[in-house]
Protein backbone atom coordinates (compact mmCIF):
# COMPACT_ATOMS: atom_id res chain seq x y z
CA UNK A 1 -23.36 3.98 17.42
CA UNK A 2 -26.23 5.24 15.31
CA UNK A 3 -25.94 9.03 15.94
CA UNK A 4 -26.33 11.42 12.72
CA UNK A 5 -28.51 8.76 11.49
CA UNK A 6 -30.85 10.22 9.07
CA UNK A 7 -34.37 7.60 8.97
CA UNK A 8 -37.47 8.23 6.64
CA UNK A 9 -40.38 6.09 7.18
CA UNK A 10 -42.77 6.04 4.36
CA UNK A 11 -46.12 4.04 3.78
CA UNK A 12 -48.06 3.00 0.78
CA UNK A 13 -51.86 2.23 0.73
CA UNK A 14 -52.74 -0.32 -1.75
CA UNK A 15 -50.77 -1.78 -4.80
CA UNK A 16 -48.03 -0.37 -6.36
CA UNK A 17 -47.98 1.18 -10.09
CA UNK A 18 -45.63 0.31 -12.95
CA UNK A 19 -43.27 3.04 -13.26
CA UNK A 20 -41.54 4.31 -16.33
CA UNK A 21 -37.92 5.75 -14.23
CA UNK A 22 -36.84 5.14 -10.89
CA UNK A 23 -38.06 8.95 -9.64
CA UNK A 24 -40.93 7.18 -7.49
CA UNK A 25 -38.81 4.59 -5.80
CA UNK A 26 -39.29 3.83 -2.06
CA UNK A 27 -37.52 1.65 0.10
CA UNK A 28 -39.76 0.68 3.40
CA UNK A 29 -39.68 0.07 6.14
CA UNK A 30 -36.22 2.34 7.49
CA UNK A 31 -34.98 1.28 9.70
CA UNK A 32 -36.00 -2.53 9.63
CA UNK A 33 -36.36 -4.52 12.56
CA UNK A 34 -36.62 -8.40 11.54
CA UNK A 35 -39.70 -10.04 13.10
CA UNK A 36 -41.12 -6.71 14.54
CA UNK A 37 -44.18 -5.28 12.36
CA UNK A 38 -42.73 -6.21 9.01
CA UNK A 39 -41.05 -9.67 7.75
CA UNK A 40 -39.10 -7.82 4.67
CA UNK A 41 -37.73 -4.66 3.11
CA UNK A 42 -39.99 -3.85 0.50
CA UNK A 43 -38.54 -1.65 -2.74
CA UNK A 44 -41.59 -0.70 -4.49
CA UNK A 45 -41.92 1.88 -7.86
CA UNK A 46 -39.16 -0.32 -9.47
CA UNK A 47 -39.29 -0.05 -13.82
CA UNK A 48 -39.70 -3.20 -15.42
CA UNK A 49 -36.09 -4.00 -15.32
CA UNK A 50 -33.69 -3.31 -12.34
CA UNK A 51 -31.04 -4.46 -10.57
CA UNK A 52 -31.43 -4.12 -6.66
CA UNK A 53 -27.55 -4.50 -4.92
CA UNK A 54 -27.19 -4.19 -1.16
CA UNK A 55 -23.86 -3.73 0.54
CA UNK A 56 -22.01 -3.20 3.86
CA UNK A 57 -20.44 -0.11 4.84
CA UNK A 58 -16.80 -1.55 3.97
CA UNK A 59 -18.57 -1.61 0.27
CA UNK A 60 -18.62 -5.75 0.14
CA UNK A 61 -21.64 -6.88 -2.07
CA UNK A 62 -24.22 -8.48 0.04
CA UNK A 63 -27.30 -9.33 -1.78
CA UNK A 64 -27.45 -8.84 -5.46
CA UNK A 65 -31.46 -9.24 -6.72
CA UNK A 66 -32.39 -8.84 -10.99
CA UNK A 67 -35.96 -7.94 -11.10
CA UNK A 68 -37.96 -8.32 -14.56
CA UNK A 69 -41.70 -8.40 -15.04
CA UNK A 70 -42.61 -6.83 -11.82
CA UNK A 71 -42.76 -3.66 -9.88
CA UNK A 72 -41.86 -4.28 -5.96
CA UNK A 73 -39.25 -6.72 -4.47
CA UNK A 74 -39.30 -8.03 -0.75
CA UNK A 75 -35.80 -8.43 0.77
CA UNK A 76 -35.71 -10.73 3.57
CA UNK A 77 -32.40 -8.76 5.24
CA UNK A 78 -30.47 -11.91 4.31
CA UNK A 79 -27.61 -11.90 2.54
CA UNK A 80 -26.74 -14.40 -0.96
CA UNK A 81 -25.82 -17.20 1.42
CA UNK A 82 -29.27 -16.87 3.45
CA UNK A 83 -27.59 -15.53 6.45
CA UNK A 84 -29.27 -13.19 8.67
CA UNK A 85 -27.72 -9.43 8.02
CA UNK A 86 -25.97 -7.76 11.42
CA UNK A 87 -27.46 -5.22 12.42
CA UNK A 88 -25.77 -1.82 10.73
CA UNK A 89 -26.44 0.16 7.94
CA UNK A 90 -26.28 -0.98 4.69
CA UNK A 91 -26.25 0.64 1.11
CA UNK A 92 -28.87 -0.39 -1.36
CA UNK A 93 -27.91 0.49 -5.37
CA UNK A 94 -30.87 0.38 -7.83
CA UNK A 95 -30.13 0.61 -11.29
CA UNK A 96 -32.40 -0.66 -14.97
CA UNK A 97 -31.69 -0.56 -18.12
CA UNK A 98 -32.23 2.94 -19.39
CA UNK A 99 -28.68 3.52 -17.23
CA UNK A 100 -31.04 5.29 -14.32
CA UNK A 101 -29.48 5.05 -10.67
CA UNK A 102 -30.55 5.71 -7.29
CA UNK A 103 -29.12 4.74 -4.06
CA UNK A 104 -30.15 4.94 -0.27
CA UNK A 105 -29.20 3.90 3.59
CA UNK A 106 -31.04 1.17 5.49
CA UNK A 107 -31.03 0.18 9.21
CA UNK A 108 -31.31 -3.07 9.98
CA UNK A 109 -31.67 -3.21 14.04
CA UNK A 110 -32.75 -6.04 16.55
C-alpha cells in the first residue's frame, strides 16, 4: 500500500525560466496517473546542464535522461526500453555540472 505517502501537487502558469542552480526545481504532476489529465512528468527549473535519473525502490536505474540547452524535460513514465512503468513509487536524482543535487518521490498510479 500507499499509506505515509507524502504527495505535493504544484502548478506553473506560463513558460518556465532558465535557472542558474537547481533551488527552483519542480517535478509535476505527483502523483502521475498516465492518460488521466496529463500525458508526462514534467521537471521544469532545470540549469542548462543536468542529468535527470529515475529509479525503483530496490534502487535499479530506470530511465536515465542528459538535458543540455533547455530548461524543462517531459518524462513519458517509461522506462529506457519504452516500457510502461508499474505503478509504485519511484526516485528521481537531478544533478548538473556545478556538482548541485536534488532528489524527490513520484507516484505513478493507474
Amino acid at each position: 500500500g500507499y499509506s505515509n505517502t507524502n504527495v505535493c501537487i504544484k502548478a506553473i502558469a506560463g513558460p518556465v525560466s532558465p535557472s542558474s542552480d537547481l533551488t527552483g526545481l519542480i517535478v509535476y504532476p505527483n502523483p502521475f496517473r498516465p492518460g488521466v489529465g496529463h500525458t508526462r512528468i514534467t521537471f521544469a527549473a532545470l540549469t542548462k546542464q543536468a542529468t535527470i535519473r529515475i529509479f525503483n525502490m530496490a534502487g535499479q536505474l530506470v530511465k536515465k535522461q542528459d538535458v543540455s540547452g533547455q530548461y524543462s524535460w517531459d518524462w513519458d513514465g517509461k522506462n529506457m526500453d519504452g516500457d510502461e512503468l508499474a505503478r509504485d513509487i519511484y526516485i528521481w536524482v537531478v544533478t548538473n555540472p556545478a556538482g548541485e543535487k536534488r532528489t524527490g518521490k513520484i507516484a505513478i498510479i493507474k
